[in-house]
Protein backbone atom coordinates (compact mmCIF):
# COMPACT_ATOMS: atom_id res chain seq x y z
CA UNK A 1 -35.10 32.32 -6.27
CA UNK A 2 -37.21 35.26 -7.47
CA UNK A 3 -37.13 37.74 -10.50
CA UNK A 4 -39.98 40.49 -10.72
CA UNK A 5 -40.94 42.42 -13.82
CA UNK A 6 -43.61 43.32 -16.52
CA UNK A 7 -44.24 43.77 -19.84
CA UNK A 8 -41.67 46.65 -20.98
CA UNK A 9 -39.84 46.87 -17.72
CA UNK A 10 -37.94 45.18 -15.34
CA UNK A 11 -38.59 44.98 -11.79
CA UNK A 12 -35.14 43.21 -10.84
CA UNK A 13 -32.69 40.99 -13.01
CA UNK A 14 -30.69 39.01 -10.89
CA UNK A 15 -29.74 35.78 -9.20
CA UNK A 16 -26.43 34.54 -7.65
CA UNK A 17 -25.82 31.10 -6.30
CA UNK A 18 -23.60 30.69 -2.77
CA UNK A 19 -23.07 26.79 -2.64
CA UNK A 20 -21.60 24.65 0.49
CA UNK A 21 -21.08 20.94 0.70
CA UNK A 22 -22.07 18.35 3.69
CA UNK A 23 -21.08 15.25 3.17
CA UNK A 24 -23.28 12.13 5.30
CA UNK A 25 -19.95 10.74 6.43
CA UNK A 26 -18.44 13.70 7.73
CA UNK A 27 -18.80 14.85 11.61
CA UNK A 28 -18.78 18.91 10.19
CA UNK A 29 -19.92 20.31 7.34
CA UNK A 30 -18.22 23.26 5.36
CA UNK A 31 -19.91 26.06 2.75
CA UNK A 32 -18.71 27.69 -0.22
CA UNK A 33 -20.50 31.17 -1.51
CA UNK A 34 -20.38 32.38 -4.80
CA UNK A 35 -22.85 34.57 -7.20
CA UNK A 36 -25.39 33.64 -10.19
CA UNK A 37 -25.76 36.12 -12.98
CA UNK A 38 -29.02 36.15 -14.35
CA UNK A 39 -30.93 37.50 -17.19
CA UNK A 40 -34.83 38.10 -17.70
CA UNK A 41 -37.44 37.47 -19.71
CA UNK A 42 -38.42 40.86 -20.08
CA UNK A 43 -35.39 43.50 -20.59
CA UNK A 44 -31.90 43.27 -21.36
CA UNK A 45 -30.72 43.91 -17.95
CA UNK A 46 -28.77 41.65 -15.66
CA UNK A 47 -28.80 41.27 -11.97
CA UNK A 48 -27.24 39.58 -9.51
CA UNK A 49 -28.10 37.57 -6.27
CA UNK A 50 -26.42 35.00 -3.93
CA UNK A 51 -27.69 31.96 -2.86
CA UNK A 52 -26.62 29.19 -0.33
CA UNK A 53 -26.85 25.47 -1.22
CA UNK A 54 -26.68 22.41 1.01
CA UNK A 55 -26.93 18.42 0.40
CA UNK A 56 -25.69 14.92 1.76
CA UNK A 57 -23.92 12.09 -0.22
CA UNK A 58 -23.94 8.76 0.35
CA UNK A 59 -22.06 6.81 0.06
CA UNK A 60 -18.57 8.07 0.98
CA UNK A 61 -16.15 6.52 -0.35
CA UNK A 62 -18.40 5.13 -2.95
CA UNK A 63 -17.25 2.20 -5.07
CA UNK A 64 -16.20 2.71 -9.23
CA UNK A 65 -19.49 2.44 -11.05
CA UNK A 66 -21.72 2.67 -7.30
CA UNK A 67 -24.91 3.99 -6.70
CA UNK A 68 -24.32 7.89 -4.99
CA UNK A 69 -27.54 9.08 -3.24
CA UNK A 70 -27.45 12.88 -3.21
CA UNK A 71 -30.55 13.62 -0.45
CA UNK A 72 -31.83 17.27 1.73
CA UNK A 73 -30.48 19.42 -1.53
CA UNK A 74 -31.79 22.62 0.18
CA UNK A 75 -30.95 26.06 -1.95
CA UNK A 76 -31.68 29.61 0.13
CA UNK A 77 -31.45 32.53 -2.14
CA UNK A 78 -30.85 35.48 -0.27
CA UNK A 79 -32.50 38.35 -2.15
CA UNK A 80 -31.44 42.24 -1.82
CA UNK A 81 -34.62 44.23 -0.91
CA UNK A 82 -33.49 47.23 -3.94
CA UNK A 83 -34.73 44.67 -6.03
CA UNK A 84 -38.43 44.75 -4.24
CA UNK A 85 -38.52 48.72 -4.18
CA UNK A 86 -37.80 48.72 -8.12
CA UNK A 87 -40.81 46.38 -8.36
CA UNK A 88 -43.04 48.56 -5.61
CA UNK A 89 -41.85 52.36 -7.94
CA UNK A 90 -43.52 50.09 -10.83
CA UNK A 91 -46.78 49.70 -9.06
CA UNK A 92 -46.44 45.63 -8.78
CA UNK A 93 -46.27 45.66 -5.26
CA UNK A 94 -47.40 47.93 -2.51
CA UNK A 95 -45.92 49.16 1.07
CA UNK A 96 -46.08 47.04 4.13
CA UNK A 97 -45.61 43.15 3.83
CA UNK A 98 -45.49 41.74 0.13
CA UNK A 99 -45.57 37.93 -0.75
CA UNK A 100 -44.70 36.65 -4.07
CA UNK A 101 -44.90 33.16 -5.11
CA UNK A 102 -42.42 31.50 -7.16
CA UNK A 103 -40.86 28.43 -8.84
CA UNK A 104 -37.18 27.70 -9.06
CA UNK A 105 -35.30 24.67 -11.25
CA UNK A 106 -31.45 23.67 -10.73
CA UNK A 107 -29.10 22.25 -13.18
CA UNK A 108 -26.44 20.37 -11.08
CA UNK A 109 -23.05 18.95 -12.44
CA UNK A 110 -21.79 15.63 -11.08
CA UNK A 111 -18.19 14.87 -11.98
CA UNK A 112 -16.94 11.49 -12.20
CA UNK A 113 -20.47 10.41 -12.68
CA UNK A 114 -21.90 8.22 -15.50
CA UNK A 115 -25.18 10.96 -16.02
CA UNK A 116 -23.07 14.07 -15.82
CA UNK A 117 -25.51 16.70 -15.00
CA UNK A 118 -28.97 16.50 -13.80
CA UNK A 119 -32.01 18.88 -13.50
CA UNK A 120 -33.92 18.57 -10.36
CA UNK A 121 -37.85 18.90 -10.14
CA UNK A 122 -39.62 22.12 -10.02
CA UNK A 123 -40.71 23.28 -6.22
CA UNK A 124 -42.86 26.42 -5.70
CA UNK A 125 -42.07 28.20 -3.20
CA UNK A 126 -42.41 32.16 -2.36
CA UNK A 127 -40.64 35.61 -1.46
CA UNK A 128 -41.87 38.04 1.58
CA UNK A 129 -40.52 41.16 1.67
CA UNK A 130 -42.03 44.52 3.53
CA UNK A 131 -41.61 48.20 1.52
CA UNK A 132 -41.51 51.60 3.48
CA UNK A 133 -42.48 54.67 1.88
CA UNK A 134 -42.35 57.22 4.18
CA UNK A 135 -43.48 60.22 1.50
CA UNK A 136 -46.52 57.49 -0.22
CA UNK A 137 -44.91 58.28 -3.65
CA UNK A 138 -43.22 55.60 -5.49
CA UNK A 139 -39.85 56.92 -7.21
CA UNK A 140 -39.22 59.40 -5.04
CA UNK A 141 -36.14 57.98 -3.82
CA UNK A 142 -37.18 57.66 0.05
CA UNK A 143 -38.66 53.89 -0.35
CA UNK A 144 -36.84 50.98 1.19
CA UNK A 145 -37.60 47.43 1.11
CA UNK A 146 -36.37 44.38 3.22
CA UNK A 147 -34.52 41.66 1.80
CA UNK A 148 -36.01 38.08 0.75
CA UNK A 149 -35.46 34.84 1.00
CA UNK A 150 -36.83 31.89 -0.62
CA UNK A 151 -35.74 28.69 0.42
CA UNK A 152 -36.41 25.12 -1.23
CA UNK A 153 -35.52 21.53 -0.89
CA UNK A 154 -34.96 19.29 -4.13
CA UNK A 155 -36.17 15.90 -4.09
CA UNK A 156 -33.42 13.69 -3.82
CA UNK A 157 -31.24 12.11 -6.63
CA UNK A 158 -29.28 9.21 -7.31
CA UNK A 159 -26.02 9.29 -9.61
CA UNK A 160 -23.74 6.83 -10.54
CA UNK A 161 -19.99 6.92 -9.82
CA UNK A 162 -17.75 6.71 -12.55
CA UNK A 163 -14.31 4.84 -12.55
CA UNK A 164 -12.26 7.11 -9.80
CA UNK A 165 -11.74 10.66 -8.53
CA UNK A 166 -13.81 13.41 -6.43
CA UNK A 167 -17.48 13.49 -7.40
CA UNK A 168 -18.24 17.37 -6.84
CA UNK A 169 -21.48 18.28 -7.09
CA UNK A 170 -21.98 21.90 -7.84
CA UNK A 171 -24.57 24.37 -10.17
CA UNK A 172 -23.94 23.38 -13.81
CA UNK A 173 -22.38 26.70 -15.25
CA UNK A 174 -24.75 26.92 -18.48
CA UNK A 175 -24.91 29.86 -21.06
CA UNK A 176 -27.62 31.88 -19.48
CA UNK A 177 -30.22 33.50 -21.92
CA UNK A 178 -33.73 35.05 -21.26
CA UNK A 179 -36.37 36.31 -24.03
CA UNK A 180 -40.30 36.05 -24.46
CA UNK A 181 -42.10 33.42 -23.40
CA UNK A 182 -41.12 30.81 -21.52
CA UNK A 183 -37.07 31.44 -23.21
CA UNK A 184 -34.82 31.16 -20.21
CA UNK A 185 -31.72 29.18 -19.61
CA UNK A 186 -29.23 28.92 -17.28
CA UNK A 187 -28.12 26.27 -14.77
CA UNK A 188 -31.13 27.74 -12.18
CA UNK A 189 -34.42 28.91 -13.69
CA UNK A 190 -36.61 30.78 -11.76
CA UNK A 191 -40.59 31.79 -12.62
CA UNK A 192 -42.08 34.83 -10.60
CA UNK A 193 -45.42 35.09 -10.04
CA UNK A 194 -46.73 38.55 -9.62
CA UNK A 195 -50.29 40.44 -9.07
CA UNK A 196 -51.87 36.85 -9.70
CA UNK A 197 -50.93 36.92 -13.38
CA UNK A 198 -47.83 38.30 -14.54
CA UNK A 199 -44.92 35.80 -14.82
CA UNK A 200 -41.14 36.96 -15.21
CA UNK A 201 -38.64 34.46 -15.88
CA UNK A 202 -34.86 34.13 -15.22
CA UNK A 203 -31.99 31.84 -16.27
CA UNK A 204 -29.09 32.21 -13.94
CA UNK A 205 -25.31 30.41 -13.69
CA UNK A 206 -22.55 31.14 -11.22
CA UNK A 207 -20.70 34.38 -12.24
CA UNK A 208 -20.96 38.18 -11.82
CA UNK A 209 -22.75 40.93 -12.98
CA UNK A 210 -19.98 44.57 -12.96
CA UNK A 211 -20.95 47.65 -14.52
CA UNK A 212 -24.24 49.72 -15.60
CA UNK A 213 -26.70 48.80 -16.68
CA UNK A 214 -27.26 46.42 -18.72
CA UNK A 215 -24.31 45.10 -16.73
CA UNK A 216 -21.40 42.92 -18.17
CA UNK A 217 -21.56 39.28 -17.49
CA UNK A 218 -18.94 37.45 -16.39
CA UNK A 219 -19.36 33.13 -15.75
CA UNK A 220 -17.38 30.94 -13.71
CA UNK A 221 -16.82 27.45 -14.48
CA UNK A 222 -16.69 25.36 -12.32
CA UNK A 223 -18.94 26.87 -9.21
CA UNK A 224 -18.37 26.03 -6.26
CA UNK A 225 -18.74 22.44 -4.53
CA UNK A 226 -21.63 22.15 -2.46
CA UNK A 227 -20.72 17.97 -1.68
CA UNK A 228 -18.85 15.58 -2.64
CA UNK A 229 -17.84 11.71 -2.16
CA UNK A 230 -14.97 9.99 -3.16
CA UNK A 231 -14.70 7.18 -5.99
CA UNK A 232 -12.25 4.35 -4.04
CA UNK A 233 -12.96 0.85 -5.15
CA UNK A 234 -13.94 -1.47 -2.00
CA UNK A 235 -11.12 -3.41 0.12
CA UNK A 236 -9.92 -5.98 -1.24
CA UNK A 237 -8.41 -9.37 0.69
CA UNK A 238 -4.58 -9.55 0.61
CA UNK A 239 -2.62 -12.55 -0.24
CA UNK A 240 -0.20 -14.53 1.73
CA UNK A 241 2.99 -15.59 0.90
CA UNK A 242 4.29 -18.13 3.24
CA UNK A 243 7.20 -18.92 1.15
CA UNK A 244 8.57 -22.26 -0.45
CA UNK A 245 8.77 -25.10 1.27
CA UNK A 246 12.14 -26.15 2.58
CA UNK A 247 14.74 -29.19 3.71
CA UNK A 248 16.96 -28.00 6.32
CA UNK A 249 19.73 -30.31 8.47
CA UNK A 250 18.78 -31.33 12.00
CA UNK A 251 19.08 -28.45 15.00
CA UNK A 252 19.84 -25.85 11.89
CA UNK A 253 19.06 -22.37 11.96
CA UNK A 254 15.72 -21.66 10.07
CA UNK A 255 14.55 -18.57 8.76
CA UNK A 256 10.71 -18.52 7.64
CA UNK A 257 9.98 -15.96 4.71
CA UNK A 258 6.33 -14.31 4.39
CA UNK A 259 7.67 -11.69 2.14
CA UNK A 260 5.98 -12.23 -1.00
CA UNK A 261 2.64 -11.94 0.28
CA UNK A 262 1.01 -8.97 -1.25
CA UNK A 263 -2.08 -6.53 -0.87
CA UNK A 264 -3.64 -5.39 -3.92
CA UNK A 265 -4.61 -2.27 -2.35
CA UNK A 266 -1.44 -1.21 -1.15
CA UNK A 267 -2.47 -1.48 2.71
CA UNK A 268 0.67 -2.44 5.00
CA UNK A 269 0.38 -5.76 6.29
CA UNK A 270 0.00 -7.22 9.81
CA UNK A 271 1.84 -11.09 9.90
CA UNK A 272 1.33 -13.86 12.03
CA UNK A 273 2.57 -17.59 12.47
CA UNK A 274 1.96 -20.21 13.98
CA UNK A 275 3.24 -24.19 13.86
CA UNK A 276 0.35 -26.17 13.34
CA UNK A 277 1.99 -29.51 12.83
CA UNK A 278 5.70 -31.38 13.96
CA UNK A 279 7.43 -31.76 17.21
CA UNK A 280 7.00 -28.14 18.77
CA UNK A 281 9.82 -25.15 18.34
CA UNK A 282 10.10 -21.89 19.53
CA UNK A 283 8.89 -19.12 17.19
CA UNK A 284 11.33 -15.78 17.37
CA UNK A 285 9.44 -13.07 15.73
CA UNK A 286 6.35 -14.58 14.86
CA UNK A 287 4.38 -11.57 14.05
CA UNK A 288 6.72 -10.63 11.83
CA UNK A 289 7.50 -11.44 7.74
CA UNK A 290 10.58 -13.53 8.54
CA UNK A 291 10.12 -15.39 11.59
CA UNK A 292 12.94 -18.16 13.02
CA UNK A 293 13.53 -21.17 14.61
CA UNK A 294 15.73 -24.39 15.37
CA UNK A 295 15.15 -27.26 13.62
CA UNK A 296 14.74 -30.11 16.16
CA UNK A 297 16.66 -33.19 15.55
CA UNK A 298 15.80 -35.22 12.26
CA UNK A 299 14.07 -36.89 10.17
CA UNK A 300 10.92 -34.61 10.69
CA UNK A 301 8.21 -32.78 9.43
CA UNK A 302 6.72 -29.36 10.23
CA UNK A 303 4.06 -27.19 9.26
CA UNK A 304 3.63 -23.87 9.89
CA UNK A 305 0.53 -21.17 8.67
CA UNK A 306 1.15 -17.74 8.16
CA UNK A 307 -2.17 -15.55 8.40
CA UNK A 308 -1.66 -11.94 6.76
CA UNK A 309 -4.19 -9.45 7.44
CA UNK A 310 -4.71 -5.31 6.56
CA UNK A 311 -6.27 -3.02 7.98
CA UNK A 312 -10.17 -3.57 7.56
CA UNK A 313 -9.02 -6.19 8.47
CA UNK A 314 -9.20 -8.96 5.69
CA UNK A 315 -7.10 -11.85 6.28
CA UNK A 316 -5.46 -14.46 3.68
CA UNK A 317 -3.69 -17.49 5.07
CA UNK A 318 -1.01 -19.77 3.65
CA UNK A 319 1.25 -22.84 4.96
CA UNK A 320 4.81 -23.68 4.50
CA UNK A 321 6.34 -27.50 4.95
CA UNK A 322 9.89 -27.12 6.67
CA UNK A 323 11.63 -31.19 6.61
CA UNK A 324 14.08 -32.12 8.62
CA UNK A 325 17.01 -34.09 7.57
CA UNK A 326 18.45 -36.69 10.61
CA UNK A 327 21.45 -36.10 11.60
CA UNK A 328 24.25 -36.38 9.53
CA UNK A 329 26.76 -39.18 11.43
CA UNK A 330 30.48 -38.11 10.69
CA UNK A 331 32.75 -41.15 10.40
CA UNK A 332 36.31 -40.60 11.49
CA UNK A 333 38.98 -42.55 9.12
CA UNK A 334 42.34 -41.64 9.36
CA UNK A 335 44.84 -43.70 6.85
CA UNK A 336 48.44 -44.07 6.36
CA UNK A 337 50.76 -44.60 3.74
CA UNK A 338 54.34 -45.21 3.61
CA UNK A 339 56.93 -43.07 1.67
CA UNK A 340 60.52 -43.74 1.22
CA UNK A 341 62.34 -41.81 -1.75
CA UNK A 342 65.72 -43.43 -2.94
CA UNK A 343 67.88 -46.31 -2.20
CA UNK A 344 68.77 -47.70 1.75
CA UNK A 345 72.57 -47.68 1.20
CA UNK A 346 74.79 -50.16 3.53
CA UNK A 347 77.22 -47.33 4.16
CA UNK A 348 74.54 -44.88 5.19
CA UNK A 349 73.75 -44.25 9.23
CA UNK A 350 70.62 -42.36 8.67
CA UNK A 351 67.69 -42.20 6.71
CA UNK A 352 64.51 -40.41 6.27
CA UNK A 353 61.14 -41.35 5.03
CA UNK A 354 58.12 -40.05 5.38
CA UNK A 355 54.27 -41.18 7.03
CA UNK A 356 51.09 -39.37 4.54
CA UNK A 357 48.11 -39.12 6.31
CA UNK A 358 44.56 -39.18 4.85
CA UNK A 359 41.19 -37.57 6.27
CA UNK A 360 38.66 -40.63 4.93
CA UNK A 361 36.02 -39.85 6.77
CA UNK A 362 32.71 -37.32 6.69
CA UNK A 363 34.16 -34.88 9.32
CA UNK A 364 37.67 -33.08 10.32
CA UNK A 365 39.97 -34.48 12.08
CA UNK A 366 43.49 -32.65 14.30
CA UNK A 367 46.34 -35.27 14.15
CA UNK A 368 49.22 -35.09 17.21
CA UNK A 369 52.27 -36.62 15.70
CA UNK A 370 53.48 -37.00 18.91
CA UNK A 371 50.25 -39.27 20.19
CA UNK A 372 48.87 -40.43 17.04
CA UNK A 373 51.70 -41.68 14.87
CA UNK A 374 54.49 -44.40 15.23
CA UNK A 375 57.05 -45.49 12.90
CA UNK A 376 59.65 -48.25 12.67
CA UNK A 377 62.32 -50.02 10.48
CA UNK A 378 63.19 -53.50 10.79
CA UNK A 379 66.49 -54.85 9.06
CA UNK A 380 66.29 -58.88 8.47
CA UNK A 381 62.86 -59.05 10.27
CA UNK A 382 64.15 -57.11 13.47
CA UNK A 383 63.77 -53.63 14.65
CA UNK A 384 66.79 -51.87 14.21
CA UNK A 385 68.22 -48.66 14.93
CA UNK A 386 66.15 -45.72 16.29
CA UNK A 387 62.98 -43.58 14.73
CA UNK A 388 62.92 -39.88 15.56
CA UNK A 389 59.90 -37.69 14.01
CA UNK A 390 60.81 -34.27 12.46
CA UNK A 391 57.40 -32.68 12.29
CA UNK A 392 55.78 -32.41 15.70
CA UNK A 393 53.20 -30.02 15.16
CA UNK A 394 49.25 -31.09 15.10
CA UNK A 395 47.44 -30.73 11.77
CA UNK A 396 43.54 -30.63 11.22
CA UNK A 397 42.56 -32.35 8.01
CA UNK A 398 39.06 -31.64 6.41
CA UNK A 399 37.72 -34.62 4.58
CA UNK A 400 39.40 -35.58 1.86
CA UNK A 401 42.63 -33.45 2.73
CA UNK A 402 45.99 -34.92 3.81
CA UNK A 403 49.24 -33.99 4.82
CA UNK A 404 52.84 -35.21 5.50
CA UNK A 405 55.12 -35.85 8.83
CA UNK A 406 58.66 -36.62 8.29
CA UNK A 407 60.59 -39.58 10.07
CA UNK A 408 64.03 -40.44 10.63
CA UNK A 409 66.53 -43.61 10.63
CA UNK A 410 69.23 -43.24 12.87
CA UNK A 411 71.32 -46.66 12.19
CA UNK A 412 73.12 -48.38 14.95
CA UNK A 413 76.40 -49.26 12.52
CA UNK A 414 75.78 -49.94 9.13
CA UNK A 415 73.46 -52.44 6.91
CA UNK A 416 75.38 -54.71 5.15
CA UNK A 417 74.99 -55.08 1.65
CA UNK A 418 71.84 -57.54 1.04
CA UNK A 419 70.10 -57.11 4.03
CA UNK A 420 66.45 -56.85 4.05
CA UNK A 421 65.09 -53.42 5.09
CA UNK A 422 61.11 -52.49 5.90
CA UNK A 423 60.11 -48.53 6.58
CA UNK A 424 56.81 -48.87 8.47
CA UNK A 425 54.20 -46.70 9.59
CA UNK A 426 50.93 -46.24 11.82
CA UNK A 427 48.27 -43.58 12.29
CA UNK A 428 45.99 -43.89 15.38
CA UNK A 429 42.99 -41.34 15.71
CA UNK A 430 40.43 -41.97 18.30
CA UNK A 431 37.45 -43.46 17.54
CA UNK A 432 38.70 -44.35 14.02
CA UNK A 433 36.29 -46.32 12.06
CA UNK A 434 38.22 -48.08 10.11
CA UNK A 435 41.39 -49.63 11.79
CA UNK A 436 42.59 -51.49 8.54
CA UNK A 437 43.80 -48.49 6.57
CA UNK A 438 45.68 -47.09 9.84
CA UNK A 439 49.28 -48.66 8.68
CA UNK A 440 51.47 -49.28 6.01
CA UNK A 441 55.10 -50.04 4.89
CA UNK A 442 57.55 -50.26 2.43
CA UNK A 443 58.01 -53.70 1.62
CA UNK A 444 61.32 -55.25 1.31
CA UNK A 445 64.25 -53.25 0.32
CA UNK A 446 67.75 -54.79 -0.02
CA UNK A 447 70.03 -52.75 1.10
CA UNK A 448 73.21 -51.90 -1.74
């Protein structure tokens, strides 16, 4: 960037800063253009130019606390040739081509970064422009000169990320001063070199310059981006989850549960199982969480691995131990036992009495009164009479459960008083296990 002046007047006062950002990682690159006020070293005027600014990152993303290289930082100030014909009307410069040498600093802000802001190094560089003065008088209002441009490339810096966020790098907007000397500040500083001797210094930061001279000055914070680079903290491995283990009855219904595993990043998760130990089943939906099977028959042992993976991919792997109980043998066991309420009365021609069955055994059993149970009564050691049932409807007992079927007497004349009278009864259930508990009776009773 370029500033011209002398001793007691300025030549031009101005800078302005047009910034883009290209990122390394990016296919396309997109620009941003704002202005730099400046002042001078010389006169109390301010000025105004734009300039365009370029640079890579890398890396992007870049990891919390990561090295950031910031490489080709190339700054083109575009310069407005008014500023050239002030500096010809003060005899520093003459008509046709013109070439002034100068040396240009940047100040450039790095949020999210551990050093802040940096300053780059100090390349020289130089202005051409060409003035036109068709009359040969200076000041005379009919002299024109083309614009300028100076371009430079910074040598390249390195910055470190800070914990997370955007790292924008942009100008630093700093207070921009300008005096005697080698005063100047601003977040670019620019040294003119002209005639061989006379130097005019600037300090510039983005903003604008409205009004007459000396102009009113105007900053913006922030500028412009001209690149940036996210702060993301590397990938890191999930975890699988491949649930607890589990004891499960032969040929059951199994449901494997990879639910818990987890990714510390957040990434959705890609499952998969596989049995890597037992007698063989048949996964259903074993790239999903919650996979299932059926248990073969028992006792046995199987293994299965569940690999989760994200995107990247990294992968985490855990196992699950599914036993298998053997087969749980139900035992049929029907019993029976005899019920008679009250006295057998010799007068009497009827009686009932009833036949309680029992479920004894491990599994359910259906009773048919008319198939499974008998009954009979014997008066002095002889069957007597006849033995209807009441209740002919079938009954399923759970273990442990039991219900009732009603019998009845029907004498053939009457029991005389003495005689010896025995209710009996018998349940039959196929494949009964235990035949022993099947009947029972009443014992003796005298009939009255």
């Amino acid at each position: 960037m370029l500033a011209l002046g002398r001793r007691g007047k300025t030549v031009f006062g101005g800078l302005a800063l047009v910034a883009a950002f290209a990122l390394v990682q990016v296919a396309s690159a997109s620009a941003a253009t704002f202005p730099n006020a400046c002042k001078n070293s010389v006169t109390a005027n301010n000025s105004q130019i734009s300039v365009t600014m370029t640079a890579n990152t890398s890396p992007n993303p870049v990891a919390p606390g990561g090295s950031v290289s910031l490489t080709n930082i190339d700054q083109t100030a575009n310069v407005p040739g008014t500023i050239f014909v002030a500096g010809y009307n003060l005899g520093l410069l003459t008509t046709g081509p013109n070439t002034i040498p100068a040396v240009v600093q940047t100040t450039i802000e790095g949020t999210n970064t551990v050093e802040g802001s940096q300053v780059t190094d100090i390349p020289a560089t130089s202005v051409t422009t060409t003035i036109t003065d068709p009359d040969g008088s200076p000041g005379t209002g009919d002299e024109t000169g083309t614009d300028g441009v100076i371009n430079v490339t910074y040598a390249d810096q390195t910055w470190t990320a800070g914990a997370s966020g955007t790292i924008n790098f942009r100008e630093d907007t700093l207070p921009i001063s300008a005096g005697g000397g080698t005063l100047h500040t601003g977040g670019i500083k620019i040294t003119a070199t002209i005639a061989g001797f006379l130097q005019v210094r600037f300090g510039c930061s983005p903003g604008t310059v409205a009004g007459p001279d000396p102009g009113v000055v105007t900053l913006d914070d922030p500028a412009a981006a001209f690149a940036s680079t996210q702060i993301q903290a590397p990938n890191q491995a999930p975890t699988a989850n491949a649930g607890a283990d589990q004891t499960v009855a032969s040929e059951a219904s199994v449901n494997l549960n990879g639910n818990g595993s987890t990714d510390p990043d957040g990434d959705p998760l890609d499952y998969s199982w596989s049995q890597t130990s037992g007698p063989s089943v048949t996964l259903s939906g074993a790239n999903t969480a919650s996979p299932s099977f059926t248990a073969p028959v028992g006792p046995a042992t199987l293994t299965f691995e569940l690999e989760v993976c994200d995107g990247e991919p990294l992968c985490d792997t855990d196992s699950v131990t599914v036993n298998v109980d053997a087969p749980v043998m139900q035992v049929v066991d029907a019993g029976a036992e005899l019920i008679v309420n009250g006295p057998t009365r010799s007068a009497a021609t009827k009686k009932g009495f009833v036949v309680r069955v029992s479920n004894l055994g491990t599994g359910p059993i259906t009773v048919d009164p008319t198939t499974d149970l008998s009954a009979e009564v014997t008066v002095n050691g002889s069957p007597a009479g006849s033995v209807v049932l009441q209740s002919t409807s079938s009954k399923t007992l759970d273990p442990g459960a039991r219900t009732r079927f009603r019998f009845q007497w029907n004498l053939e004349g009457s029991v005389a008083p003495g005689d010896t009278v025995v209710y009996s009864g018998t349940v039959s259930v196929t494949d009964d296990a235990m035949p022993g508990n099947d009947s029972d009776s009443s014992g003796p009773i005298i009939a009255r």
